[in-house]
C-alpha atoms as a PDB file:
ATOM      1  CA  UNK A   1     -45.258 180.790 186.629  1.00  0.00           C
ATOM      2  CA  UNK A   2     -43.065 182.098 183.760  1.00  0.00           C
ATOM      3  CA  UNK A   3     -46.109 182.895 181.898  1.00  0.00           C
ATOM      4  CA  UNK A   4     -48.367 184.245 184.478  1.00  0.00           C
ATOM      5  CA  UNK A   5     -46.087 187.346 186.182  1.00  0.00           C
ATOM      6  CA  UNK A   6     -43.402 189.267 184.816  1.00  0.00           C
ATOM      7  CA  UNK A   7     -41.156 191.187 187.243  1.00  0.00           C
ATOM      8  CA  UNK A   8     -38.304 193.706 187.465  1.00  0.00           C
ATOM      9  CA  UNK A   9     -36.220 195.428 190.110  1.00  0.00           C
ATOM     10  CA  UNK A  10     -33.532 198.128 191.423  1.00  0.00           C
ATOM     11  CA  UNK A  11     -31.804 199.446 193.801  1.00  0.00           C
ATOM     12  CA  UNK A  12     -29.790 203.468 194.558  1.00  0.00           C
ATOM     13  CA  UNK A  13     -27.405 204.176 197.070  1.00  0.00           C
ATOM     14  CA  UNK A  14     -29.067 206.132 199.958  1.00  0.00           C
ATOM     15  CA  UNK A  15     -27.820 210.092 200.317  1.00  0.00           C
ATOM     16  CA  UNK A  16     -26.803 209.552 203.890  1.00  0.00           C
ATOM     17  CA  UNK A  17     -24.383 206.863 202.805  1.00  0.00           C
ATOM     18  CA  UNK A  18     -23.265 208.975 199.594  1.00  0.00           C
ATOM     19  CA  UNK A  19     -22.384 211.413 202.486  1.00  0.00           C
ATOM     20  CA  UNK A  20     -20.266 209.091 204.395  1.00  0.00           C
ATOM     21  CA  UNK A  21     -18.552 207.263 201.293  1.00  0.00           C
ATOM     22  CA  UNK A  22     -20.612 203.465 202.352  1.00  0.00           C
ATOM     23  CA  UNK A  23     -21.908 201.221 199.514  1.00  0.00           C
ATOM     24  CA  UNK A  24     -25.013 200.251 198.473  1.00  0.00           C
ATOM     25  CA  UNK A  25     -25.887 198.109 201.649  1.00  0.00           C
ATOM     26  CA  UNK A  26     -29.164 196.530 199.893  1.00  0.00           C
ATOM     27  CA  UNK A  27     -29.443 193.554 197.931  1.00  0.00           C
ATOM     28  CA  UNK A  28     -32.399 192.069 195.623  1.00  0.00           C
ATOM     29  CA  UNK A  29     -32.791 188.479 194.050  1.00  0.00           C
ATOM     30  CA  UNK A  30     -35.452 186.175 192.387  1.00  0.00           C
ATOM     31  CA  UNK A  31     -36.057 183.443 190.561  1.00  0.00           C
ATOM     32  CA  UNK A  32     -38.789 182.009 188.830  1.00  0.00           C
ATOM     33  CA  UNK A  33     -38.885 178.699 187.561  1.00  0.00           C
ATOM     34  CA  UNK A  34     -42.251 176.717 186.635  1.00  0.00           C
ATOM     35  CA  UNK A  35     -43.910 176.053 189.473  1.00  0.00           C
ATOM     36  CA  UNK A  36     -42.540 179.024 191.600  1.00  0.00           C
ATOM     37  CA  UNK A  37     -41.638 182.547 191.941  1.00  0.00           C
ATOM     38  CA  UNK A  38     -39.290 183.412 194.868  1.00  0.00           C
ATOM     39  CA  UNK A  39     -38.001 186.894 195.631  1.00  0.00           C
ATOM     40  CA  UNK A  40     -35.714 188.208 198.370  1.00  0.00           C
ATOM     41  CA  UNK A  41     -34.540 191.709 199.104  1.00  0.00           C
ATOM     42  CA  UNK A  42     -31.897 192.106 201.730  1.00  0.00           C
ATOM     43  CA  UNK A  43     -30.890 195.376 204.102  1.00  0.00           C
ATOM     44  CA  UNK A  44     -27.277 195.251 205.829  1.00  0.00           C
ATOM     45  CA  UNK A  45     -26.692 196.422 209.311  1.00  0.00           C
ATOM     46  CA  UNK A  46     -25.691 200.214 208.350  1.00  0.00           C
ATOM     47  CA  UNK A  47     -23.374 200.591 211.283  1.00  0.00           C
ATOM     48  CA  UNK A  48     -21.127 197.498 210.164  1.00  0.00           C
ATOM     49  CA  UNK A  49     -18.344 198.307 207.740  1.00  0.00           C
ATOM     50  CA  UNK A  50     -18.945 195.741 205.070  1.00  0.00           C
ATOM     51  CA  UNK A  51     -22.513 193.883 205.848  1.00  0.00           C
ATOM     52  CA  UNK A  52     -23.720 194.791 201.840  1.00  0.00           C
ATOM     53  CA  UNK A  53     -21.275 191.624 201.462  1.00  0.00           C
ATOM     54  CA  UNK A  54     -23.835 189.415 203.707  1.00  0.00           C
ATOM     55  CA  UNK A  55     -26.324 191.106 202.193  1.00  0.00           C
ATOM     56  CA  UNK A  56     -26.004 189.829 198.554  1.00  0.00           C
ATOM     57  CA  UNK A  57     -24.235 186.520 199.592  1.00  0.00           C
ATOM     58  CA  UNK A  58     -27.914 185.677 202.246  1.00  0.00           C
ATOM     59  CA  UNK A  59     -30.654 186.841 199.606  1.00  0.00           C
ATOM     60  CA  UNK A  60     -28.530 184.286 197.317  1.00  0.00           C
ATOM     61  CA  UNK A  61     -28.481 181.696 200.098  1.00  0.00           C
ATOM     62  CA  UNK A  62     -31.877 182.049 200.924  1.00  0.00           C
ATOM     63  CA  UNK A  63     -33.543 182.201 197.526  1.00  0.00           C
ATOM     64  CA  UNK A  64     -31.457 178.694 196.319  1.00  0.00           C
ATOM     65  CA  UNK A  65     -32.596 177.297 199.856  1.00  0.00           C
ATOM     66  CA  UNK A  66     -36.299 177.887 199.044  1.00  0.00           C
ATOM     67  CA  UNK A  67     -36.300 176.297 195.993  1.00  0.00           C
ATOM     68  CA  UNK A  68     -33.815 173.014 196.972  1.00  0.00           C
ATOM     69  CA  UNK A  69     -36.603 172.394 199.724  1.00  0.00           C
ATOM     70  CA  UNK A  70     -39.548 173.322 197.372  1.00  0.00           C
ATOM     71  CA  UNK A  71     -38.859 170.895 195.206  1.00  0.00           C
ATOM     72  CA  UNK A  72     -36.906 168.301 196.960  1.00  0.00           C
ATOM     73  CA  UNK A  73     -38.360 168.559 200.823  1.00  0.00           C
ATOM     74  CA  UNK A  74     -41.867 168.176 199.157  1.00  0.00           C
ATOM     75  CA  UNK A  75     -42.856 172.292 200.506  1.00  0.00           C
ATOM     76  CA  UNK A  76     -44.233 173.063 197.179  1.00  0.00           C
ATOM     77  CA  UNK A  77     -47.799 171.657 197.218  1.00  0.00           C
ATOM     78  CA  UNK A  78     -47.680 172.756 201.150  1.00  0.00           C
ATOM     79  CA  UNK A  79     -46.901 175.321 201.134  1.00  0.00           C
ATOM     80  CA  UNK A  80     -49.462 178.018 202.977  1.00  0.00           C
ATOM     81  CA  UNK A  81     -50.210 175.317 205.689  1.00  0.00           C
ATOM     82  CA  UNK A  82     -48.869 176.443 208.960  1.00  0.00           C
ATOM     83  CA  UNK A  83     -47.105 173.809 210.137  1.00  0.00           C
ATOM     84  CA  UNK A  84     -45.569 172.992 206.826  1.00  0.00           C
ATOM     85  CA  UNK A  85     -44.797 176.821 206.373  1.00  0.00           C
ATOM     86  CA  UNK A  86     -42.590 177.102 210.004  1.00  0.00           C
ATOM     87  CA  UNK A  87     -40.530 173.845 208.898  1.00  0.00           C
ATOM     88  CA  UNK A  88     -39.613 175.366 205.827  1.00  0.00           C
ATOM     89  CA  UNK A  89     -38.338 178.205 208.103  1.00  0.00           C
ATOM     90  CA  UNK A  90     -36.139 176.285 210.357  1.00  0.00           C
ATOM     91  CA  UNK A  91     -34.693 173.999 207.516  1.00  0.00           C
ATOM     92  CA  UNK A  92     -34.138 177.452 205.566  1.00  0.00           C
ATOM     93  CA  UNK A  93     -32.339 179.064 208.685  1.00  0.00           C
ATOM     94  CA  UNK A  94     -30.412 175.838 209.612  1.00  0.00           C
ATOM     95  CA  UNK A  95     -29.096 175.553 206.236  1.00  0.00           C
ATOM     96  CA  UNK A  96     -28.149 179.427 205.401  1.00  0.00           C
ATOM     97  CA  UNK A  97     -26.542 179.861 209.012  1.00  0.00           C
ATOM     98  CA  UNK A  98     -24.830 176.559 208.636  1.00  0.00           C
ATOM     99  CA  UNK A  99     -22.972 178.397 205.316  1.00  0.00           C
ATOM    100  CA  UNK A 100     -22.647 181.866 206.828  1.00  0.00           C
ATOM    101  CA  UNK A 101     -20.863 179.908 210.008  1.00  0.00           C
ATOM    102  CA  UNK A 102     -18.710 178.226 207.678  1.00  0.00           C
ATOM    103  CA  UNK A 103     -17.445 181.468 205.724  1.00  0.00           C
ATOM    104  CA  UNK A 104     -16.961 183.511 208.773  1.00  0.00           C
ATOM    105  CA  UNK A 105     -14.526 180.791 209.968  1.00  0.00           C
ATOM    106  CA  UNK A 106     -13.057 180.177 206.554  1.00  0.00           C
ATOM    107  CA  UNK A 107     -12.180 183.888 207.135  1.00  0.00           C
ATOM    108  CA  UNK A 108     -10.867 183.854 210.846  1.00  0.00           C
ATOM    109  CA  UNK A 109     -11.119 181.135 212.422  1.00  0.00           C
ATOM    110  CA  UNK A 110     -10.356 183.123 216.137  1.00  0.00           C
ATOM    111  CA  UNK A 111     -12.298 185.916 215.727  1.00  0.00           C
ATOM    112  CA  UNK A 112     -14.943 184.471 213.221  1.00  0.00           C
ATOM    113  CA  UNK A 113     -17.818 186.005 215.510  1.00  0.00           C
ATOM    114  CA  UNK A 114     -16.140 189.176 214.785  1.00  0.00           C
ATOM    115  CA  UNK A 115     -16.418 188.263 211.119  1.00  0.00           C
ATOM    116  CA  UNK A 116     -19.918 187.381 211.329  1.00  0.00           C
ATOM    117  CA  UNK A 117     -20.595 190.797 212.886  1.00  0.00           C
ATOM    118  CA  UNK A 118     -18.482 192.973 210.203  1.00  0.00           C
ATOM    119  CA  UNK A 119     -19.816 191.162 207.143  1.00  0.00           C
ATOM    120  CA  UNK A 120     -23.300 189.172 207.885  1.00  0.00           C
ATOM    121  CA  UNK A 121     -26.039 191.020 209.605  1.00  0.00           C
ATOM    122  CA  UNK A 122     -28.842 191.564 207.434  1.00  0.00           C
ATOM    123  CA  UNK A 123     -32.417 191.837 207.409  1.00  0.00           C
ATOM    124  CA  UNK A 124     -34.805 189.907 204.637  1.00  0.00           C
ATOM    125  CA  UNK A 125     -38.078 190.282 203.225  1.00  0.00           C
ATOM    126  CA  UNK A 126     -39.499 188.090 200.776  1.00  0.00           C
ATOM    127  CA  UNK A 127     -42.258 186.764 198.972  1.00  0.00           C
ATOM    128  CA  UNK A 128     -42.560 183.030 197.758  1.00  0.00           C
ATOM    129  CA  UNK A 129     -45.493 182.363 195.185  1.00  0.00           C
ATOM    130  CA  UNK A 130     -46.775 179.313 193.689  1.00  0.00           C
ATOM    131  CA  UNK A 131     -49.678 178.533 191.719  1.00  0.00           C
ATOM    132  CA  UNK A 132     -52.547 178.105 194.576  1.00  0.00           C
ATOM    133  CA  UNK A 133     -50.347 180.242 197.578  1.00  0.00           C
ATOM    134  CA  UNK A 134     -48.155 183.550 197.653  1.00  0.00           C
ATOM    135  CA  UNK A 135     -46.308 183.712 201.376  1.00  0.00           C
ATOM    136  CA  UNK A 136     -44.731 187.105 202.449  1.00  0.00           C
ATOM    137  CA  UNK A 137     -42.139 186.185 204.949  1.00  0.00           C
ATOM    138  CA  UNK A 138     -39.501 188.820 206.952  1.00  0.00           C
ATOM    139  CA  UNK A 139     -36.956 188.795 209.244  1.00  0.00           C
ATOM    140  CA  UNK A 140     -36.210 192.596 210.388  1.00  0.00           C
ATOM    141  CA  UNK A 141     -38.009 195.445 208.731  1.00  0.00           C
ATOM    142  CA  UNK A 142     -39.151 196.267 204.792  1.00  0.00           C
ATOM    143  CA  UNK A 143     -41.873 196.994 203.174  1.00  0.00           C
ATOM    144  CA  UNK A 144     -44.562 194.811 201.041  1.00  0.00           C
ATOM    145  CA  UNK A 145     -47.416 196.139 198.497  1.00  0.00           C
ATOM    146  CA  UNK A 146     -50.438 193.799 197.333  1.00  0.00           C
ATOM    147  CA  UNK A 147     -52.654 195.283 195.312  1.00  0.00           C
ATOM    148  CA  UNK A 148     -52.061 198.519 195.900  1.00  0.00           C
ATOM    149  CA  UNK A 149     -52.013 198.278 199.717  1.00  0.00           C
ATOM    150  CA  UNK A 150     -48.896 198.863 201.632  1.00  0.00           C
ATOM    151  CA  UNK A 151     -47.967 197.115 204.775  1.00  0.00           C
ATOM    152  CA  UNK A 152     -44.809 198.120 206.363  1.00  0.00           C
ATOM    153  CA  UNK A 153     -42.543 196.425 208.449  1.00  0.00           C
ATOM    154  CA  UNK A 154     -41.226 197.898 211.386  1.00  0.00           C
ATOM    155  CA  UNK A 155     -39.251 200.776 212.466  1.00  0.00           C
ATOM    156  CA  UNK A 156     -37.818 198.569 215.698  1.00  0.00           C
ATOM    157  CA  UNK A 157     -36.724 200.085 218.709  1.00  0.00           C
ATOM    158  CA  UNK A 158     -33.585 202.392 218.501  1.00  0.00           C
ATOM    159  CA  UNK A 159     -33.524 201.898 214.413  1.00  0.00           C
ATOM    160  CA  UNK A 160     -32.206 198.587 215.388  1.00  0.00           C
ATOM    161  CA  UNK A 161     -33.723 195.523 213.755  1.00  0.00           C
ATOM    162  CA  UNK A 162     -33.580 191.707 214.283  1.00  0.00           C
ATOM    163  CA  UNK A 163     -30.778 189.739 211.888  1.00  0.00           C
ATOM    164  CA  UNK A 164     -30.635 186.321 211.062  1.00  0.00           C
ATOM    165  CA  UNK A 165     -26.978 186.095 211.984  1.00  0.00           C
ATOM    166  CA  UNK A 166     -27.400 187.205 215.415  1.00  0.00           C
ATOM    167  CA  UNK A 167     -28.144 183.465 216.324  1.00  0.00           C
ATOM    168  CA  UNK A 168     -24.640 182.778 215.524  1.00  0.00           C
ATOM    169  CA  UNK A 169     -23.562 185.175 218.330  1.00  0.00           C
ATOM    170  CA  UNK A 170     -23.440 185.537 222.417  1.00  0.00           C
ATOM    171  CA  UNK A 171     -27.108 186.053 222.948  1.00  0.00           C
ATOM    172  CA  UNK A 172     -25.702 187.964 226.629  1.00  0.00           C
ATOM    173  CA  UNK A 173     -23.714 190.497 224.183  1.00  0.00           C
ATOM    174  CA  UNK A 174     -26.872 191.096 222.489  1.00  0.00           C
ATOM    175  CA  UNK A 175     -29.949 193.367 224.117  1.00  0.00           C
ATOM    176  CA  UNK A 176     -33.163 191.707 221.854  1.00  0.00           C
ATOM    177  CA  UNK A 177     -35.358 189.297 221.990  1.00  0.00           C
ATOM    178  CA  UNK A 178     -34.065 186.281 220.787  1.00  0.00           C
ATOM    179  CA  UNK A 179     -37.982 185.392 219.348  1.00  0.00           C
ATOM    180  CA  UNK A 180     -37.410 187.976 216.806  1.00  0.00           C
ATOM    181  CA  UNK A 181     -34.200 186.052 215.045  1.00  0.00           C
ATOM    182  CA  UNK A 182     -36.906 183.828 213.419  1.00  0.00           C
ATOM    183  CA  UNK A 183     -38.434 183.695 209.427  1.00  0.00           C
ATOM    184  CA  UNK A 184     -41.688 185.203 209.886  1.00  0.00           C
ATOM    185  CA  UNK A 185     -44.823 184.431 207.736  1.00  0.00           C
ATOM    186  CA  UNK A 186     -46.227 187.772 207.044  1.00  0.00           C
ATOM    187  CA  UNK A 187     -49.218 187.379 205.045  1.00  0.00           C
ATOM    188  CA  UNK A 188     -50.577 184.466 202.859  1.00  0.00           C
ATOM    189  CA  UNK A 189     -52.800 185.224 199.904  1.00  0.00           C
ATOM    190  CA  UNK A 190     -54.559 183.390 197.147  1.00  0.00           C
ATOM    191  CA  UNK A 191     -52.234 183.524 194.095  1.00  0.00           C
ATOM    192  CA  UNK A 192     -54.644 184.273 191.581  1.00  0.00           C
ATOM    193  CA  UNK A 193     -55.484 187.587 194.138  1.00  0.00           C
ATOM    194  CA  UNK A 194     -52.256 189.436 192.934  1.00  0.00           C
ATOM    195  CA  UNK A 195     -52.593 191.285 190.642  1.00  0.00           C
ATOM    196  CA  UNK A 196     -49.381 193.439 191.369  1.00  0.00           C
ATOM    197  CA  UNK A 197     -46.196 193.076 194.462  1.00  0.00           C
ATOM    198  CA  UNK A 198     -43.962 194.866 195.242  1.00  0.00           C
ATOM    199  CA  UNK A 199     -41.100 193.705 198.287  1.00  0.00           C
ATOM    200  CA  UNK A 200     -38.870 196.657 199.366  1.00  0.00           C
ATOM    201  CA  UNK A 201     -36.422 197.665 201.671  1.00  0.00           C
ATOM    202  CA  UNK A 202     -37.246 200.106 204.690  1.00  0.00           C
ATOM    203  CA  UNK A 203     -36.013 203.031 202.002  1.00  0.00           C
ATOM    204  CA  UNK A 204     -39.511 202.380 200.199  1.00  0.00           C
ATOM    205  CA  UNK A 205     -41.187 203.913 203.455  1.00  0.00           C
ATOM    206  CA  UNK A 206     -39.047 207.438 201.823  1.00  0.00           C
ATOM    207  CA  UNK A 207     -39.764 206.949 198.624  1.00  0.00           C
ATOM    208  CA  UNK A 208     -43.467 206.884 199.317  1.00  0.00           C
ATOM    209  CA  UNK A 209     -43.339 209.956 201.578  1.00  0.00           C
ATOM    210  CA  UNK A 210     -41.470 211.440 198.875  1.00  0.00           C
ATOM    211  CA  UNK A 211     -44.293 211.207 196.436  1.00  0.00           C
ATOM    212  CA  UNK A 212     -45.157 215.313 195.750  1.00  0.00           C
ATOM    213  CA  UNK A 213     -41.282 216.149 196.057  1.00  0.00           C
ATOM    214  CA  UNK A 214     -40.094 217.117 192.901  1.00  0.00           C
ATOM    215  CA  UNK A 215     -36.997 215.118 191.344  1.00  0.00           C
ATOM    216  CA  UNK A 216     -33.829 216.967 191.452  1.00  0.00           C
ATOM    217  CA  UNK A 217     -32.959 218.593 187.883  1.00  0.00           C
ATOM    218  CA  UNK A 218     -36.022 217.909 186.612  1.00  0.00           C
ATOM    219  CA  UNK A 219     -40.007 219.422 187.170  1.00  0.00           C
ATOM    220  CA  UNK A 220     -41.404 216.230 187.564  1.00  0.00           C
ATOM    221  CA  UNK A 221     -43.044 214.885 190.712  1.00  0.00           C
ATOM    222  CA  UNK A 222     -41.595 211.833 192.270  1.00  0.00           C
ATOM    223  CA  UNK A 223     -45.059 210.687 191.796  1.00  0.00           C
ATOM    224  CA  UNK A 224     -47.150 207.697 193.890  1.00  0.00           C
ATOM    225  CA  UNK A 225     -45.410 204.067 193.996  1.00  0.00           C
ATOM    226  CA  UNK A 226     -47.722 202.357 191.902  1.00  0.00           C
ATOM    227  CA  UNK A 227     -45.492 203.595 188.856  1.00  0.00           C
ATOM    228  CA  UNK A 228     -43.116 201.072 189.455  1.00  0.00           C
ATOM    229  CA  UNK A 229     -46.025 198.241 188.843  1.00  0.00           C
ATOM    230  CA  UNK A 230     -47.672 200.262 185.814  1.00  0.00           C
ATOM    231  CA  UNK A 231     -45.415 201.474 183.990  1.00  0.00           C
ATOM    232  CA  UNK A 232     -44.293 199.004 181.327  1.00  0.00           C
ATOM    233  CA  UNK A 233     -41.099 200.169 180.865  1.00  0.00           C
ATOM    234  CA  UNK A 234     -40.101 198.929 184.190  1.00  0.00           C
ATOM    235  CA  UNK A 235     -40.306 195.608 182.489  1.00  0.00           C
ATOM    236  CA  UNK A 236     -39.578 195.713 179.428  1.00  0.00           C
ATOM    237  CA  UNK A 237     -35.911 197.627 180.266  1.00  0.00           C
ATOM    238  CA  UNK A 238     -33.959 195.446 183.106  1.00  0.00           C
ATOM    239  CA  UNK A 239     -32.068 198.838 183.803  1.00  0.00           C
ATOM    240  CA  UNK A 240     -35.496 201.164 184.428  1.00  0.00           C
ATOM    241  CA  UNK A 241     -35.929 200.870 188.091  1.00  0.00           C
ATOM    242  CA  UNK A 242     -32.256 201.286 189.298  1.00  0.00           C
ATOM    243  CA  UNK A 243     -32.401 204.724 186.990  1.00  0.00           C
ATOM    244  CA  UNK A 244     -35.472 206.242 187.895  1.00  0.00           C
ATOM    245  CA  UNK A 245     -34.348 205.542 191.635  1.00  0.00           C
ATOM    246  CA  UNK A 246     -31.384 207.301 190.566  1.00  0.00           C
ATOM    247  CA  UNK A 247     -33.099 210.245 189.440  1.00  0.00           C
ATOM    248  CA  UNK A 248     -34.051 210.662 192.197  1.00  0.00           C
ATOM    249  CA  UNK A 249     -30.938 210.609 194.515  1.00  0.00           C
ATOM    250  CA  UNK A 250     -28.731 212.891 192.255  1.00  0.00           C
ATOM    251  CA  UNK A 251     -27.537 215.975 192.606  1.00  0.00           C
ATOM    252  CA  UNK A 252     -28.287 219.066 190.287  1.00  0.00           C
ATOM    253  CA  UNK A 253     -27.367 222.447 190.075  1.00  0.00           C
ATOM    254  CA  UNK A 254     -30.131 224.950 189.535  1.00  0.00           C
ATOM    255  CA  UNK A 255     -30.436 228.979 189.242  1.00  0.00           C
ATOM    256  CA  UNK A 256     -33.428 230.147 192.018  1.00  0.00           C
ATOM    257  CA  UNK A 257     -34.952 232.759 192.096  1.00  0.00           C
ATOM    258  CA  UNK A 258     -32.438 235.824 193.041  1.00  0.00           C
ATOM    259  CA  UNK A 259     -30.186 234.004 189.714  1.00  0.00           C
ATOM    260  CA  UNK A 260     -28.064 232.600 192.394  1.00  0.00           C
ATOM    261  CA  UNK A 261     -26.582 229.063 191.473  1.00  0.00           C
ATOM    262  CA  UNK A 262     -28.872 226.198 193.641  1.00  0.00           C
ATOM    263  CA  UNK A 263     -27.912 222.969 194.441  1.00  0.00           C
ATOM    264  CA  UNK A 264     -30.832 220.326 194.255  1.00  0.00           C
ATOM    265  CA  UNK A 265     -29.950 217.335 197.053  1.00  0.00           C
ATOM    266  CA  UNK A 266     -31.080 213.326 196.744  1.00  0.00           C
ATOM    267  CA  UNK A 267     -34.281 213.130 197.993  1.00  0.00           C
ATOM    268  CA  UNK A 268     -33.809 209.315 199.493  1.00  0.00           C
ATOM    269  CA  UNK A 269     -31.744 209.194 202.689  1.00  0.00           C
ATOM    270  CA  UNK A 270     -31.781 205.409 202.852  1.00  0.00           C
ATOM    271  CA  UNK A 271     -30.280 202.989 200.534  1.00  0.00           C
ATOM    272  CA  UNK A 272     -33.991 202.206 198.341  1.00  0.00           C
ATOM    273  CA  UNK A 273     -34.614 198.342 197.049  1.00  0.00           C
ATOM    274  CA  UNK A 274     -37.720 197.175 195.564  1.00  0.00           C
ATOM    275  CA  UNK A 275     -39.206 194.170 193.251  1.00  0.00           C
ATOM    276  CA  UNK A 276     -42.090 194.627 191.462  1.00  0.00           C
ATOM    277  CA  UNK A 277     -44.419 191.639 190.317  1.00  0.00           C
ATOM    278  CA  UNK A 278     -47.241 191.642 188.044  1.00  0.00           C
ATOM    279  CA  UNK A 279     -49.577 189.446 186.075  1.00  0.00           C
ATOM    280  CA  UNK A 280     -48.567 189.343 182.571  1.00  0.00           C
ATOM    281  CA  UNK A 281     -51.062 190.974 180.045  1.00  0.00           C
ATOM    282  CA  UNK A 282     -52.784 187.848 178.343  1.00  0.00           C
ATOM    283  CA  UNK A 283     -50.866 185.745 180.263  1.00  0.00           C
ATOM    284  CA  UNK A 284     -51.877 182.351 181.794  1.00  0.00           C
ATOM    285  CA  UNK A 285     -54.782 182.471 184.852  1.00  0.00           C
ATOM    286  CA  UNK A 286     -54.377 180.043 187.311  1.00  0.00           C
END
């Protein structure tokens, strides 16, 4: 797999939490080793104080528990079978609330569902590819991109999504269907298929609204997502996407039309994650 796709990725702070002095709430892993590519981008619970710290310690969790069972559980040549697929799930949520459980306690052991609350709610969304399957999975809302076509996930009810954590809680504090808490396949496409992927965060759903907007400070468009995917910079600099996202988000001072001095606002409300995937150029066919 380390010759077929290359990949890069980034993340900005979100205006409305520049506003309110939060951090960056997203997080974004992967890994690729060679049999398997496995990417995770993670979204914490805005209205907890300190759930960006869940969300970089689960997309780690996650991501090292998808490979351990790939290659150890016997997933990897299964993988894209249904039944196979949903055990992967429950060994992968058994294992990562098994750790988040034990940290929460680690950190107060009375009021470790208190912990759990503050520092671990956090959406996923994910893609696993080998070399015959590519599985998009989700739990909570995101955004995916194959090929050019975009699939989003969500808006839930009252801006308030599903987190894994939330099965570590009093499901009779909690108004949602416990059936949501669960690893979701999402889609599952021949590997050779993708051409490009991207896996964001519900802030992509902005940025692609945003496309005709022009960037603050600058006369350039924001322009359509599939720059991210085509423009080889984004992989050939590690530090691209996180600055054109940036870009994007600053503010600038301008002079309008009646010479008065302007000030040009972020144009991405949301905290904005995204991995981008595509097949190398010359690179192997499988």
């Amino acid at each position: 797999m380390k010759n077929q796709f290359e990949i890069a990725g980034g993340t900005v702070l979100g205006t409305n939490h520049q506003r309110c002095g939060k951090n960056n709430q997203d997080a974004f892993l992967w890994q690729i080793t060679e049999d398997a590519v496995v990417i995770v981008v993670a979204d914490g619970c805005g209205s907890k104080p300190h759930s960006e710290v869940g969300a970089k310690i689960g997309s780690q969790l996650i991501v090292n528990e998808i490979i351990t069972n790939l290659y150890e559980n016997g997933f990897l040549d299964a993988l894209g079978n249904d039944i196979a697929t949903n055990n992967l799930w429950s060994l992968i949520e058994r294992n990562v609330l098994e750790k988040i459980y034990a940290l929460a306690h680690s950190m107060d052991r009375d009021l470790h569902a208190q912990a759990i609350a503050d520092y671990f709610l956090f959406t996923m969304i994910g893609a696993i590819a080998t070399k015959n399957k590519t599985i998009i999975f989700s739990l909570g809302d995101g955004a995916y991109i194959i090929n050019g076509e975009v699939t989003q996930i969500g808006p839930f009810p009252d801006n308030a999504p599903p987190y894994l954590a939330y099965q570590l809680l009093d499901p009779q504090t909690l108004d949602i269907d416990q059936r949501l808490l669960h690893i979701k396949t999402k889609r599952i496409i021949e590997t050779p298929e993708i051409k490009n992927l991207l896996i964001g965060t519900d802030g992509v759903c902005d940025l692609i609204r945003q496309s005709e907007k022009q960037i603050p400070g600058s006369q350039d468009q924001v322009g359509q997502i599939n720059w991210f995917w085509e423009n080889d910079k984004c992989f050939s600099n590690p530090d691209m996407i996180r600055r054109r996202l940036s870009m994007m988000n600053r503010q600038s001072l301008r002079i309008d039309e009646k010479k008065h001095l302007a000030k040009e606002s972020g144009i991405l409300p949301d905290d904005t994650t995204l991995v981008v995937m595509r097949q190398k150029k010359g690179g192997d066919k499988m």
